[in-house]
Protein backbone atom coordinates (compact mmCIF):
# COMPACT_ATOMS: atom_id res chain seq x y z
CA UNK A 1 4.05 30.19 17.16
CA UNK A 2 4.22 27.76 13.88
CA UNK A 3 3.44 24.00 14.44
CA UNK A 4 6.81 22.28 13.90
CA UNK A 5 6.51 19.18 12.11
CA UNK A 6 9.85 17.21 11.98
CA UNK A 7 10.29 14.50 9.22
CA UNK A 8 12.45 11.79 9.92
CA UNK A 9 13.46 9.16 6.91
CA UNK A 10 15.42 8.15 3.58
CA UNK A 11 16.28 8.91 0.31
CA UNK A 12 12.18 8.96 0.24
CA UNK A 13 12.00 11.28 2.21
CA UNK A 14 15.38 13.47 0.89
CA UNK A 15 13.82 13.15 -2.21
CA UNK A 16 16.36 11.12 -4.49
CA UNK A 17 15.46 11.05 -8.04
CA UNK A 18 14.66 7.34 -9.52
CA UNK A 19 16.96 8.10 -12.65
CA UNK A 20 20.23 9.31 -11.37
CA UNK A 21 19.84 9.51 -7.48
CA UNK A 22 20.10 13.72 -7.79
CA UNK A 23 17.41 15.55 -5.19
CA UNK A 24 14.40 16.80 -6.20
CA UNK A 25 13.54 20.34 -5.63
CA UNK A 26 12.15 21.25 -2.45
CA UNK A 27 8.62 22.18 -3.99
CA UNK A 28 8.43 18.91 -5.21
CA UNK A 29 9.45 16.55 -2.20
CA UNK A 30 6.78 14.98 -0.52
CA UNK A 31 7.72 17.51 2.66
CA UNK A 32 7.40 20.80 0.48
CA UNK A 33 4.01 19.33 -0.56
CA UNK A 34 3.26 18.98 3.02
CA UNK A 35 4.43 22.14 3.36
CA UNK A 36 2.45 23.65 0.78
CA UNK A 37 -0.64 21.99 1.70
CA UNK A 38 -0.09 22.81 5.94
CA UNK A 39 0.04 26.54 4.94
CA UNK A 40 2.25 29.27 6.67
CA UNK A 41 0.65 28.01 10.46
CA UNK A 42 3.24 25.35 10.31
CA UNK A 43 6.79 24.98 9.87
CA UNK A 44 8.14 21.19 8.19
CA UNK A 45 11.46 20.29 8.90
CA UNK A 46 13.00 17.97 6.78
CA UNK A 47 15.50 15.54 8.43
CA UNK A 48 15.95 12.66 5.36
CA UNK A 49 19.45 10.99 4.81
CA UNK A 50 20.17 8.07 1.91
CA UNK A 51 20.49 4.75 3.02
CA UNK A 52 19.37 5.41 6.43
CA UNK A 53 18.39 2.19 8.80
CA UNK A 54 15.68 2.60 11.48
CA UNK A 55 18.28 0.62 14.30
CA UNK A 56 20.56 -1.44 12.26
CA UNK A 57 24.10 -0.55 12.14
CA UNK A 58 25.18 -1.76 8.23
CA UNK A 59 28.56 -3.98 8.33
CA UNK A 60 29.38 -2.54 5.32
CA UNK A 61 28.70 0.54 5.02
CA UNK A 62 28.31 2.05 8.56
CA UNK A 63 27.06 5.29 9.40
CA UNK A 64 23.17 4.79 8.38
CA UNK A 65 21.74 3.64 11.53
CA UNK A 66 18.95 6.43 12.43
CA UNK A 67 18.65 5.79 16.06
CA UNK A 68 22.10 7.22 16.36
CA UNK A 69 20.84 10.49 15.49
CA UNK A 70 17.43 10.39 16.13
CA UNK A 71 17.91 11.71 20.01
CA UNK A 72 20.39 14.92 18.94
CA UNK A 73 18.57 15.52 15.94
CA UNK A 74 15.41 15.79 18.28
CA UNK A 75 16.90 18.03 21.01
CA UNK A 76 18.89 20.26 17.73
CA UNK A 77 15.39 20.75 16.47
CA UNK A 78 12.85 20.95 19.72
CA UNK A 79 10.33 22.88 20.29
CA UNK A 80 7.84 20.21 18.14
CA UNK A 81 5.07 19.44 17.70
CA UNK A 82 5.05 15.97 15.86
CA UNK A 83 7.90 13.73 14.27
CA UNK A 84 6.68 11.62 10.89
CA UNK A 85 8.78 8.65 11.45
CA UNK A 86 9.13 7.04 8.41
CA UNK A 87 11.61 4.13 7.85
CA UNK A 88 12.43 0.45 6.85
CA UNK A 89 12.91 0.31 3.35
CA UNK A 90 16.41 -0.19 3.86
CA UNK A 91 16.08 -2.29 7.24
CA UNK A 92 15.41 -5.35 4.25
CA UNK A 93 18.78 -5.02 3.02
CA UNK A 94 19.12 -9.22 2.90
CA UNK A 95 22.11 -8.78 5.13
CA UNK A 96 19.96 -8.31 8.19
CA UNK A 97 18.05 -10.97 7.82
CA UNK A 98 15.34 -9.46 9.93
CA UNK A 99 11.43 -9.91 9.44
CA UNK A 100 9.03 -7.22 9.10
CA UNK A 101 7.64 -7.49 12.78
CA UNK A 102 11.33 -7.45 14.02
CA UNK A 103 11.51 -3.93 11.80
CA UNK A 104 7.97 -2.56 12.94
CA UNK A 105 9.01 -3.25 17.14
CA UNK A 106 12.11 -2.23 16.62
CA UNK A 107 10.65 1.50 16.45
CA UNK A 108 9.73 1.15 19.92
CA UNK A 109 13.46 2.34 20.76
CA UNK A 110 12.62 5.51 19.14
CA UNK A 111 9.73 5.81 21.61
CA UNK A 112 11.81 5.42 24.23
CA UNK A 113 14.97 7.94 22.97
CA UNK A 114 12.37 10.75 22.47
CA UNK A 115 11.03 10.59 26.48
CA UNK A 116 14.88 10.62 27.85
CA UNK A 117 15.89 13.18 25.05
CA UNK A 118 16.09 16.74 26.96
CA UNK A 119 13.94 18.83 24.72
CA UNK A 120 12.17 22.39 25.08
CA UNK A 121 9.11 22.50 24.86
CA UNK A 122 6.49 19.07 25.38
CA UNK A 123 7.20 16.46 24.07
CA UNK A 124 6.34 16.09 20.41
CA UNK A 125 3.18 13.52 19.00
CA UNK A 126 4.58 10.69 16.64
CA UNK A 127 2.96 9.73 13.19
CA UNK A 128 4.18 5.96 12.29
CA UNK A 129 4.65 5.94 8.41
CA UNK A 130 4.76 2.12 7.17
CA UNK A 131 7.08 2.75 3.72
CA UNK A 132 6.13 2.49 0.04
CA UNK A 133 6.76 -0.71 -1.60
CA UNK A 134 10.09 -2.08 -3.73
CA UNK A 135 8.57 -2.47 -7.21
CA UNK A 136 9.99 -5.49 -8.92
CA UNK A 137 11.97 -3.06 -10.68
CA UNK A 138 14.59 -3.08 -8.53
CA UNK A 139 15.35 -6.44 -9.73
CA UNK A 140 17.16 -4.74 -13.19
CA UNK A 141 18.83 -2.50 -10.91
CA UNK A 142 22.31 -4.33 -10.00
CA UNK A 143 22.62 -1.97 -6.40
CA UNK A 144 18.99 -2.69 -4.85
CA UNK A 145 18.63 -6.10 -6.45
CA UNK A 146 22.44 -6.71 -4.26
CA UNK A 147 20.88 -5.04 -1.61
CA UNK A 148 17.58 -6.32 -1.13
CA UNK A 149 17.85 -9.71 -3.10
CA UNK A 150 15.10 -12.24 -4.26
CA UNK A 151 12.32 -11.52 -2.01
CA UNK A 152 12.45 -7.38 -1.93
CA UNK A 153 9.07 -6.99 -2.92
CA UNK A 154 7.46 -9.41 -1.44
CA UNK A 155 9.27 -8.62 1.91
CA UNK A 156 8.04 -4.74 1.77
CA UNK A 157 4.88 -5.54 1.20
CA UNK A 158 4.77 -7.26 4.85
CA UNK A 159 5.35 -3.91 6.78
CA UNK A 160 2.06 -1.97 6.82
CA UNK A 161 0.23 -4.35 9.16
CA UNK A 162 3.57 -5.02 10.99
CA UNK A 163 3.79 -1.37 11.57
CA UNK A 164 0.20 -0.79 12.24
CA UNK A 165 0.47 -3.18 14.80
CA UNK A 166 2.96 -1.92 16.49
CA UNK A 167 1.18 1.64 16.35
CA UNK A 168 -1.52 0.17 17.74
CA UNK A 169 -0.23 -0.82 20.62
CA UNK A 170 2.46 1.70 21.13
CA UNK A 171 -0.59 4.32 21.14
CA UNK A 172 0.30 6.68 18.19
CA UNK A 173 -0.47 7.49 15.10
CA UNK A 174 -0.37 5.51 11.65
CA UNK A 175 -0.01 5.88 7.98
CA UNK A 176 0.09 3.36 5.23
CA UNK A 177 2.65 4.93 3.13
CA UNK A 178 1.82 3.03 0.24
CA UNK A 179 -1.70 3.72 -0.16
CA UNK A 180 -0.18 6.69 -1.56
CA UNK A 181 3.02 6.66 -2.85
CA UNK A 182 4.58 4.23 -5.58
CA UNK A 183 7.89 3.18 -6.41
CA UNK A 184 9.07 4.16 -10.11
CA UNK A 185 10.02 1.47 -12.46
CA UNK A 186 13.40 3.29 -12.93
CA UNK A 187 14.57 2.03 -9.92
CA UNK A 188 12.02 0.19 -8.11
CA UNK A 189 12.51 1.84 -5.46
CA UNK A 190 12.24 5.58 -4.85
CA UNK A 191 9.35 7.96 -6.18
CA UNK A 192 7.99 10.00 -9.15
CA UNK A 193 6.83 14.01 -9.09
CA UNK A 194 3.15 12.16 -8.52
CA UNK A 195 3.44 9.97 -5.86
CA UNK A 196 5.26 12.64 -3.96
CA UNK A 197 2.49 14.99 -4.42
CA UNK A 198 -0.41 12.29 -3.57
CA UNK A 199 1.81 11.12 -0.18
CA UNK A 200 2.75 14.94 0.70
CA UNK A 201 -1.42 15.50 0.60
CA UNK A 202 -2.33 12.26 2.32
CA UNK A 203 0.30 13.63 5.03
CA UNK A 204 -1.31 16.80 5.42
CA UNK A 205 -4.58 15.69 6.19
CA UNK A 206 -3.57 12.97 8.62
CA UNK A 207 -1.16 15.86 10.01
CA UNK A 208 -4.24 18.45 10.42
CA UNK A 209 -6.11 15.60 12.02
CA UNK A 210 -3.33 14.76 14.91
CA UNK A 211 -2.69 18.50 15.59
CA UNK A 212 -6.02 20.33 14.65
């Protein structure tokens, strides 16, 4: 049987185009380069929604909060093998208010949903993904720079050792995001062709290494 790989995210990991928010083609999405790259042995199931929140419910737009689905989407899509967690970009939205350490421990409720989440099969591994960064782009851009405010960059850049942290001690796996992946300058913050290719490889190898 194929090695199910479930990828859970944002528009990052949908694959939203910098310019004009379209989707990129599968092939091109970080997940079909994971795909490519894992070979016919496994089977990656993409699971990325726009403006999704790790455990934030958004006053003002609603609907984005991942947690909600996270337990469903799980059971919908057991047996697996691992889930690439990979959110927080839009946990800075400056309405929050939260830090990045409030963000990275926050994940622990998706620990917790996945061993009370009825599932066939055992239960799946977890790869931590710590997001790329906002790009001081985003600043030009009248949504993000609304969204995200002042301190966007600066703020995203804080997550990595947050997250790895919380990895740590959680006991699963870890991936700095944005070792590999890079926000365009379009938008400041979602990705280029290239970065999607270099974080789909980076993936595949850290994926081989968990499961292989």
């Amino acid at each position: 049987m194929k090695k199910r790989v479930l990828c859970f995210g944002d528009s990052n990991t949908w694959g939203a185009v910098p310019e004009d928010g379209s989707r990129y083609p599968e092939d091109v999405r970080w997940t079909g380069v994971l795909q490519r790259e894992l070979g016919e042995g496994y089977q990656v199931i993409v699971e990325g929604y726009n403006g999704r929140t790790s455990v934030f419910d958004d006053p003002v737009e609603g609907r984005l909060s991942g947690i909600r689905y996270f337990g469903p989407c799980c059971d919908s899509q057991s047996p697996l093998d691992l889930i690439i967690l990979m959110l927080g970009t839009n946990d800075l939205k400056e309405r929050f208010g939260v830090s990045a350490r409030t963000i990275a421990f926050g994940l622990q409720r998706y620990l917790d949903v996945l061993q009370i989440t009825p599932m066939a099969g055992e239960k799946p591994k977890v790869l931590l993904v710590s997001p790329i960064h906002i790009d001081p782009a985003y600043k030009n851009h009248p949504l993000f720079y609304d969204m995200f405010g002042e301190w966007g960059t600066e703020r995203s850049q804080e997550l990595a050792q947050a997250y790895e942290e919380f990895a740590m001690g959680a006991g699963i796996s870890f991936l700095d995001g944005s070792l590999y992946g890079k926000a365009s300058t379009v938008d400041g913050v979602h990705m280029h062709p290239d970065s999607h290719d270099r974080l789909g490889r980076a993936m595949a190898a850290k994926v081989r290494k968990i499961l292989e």
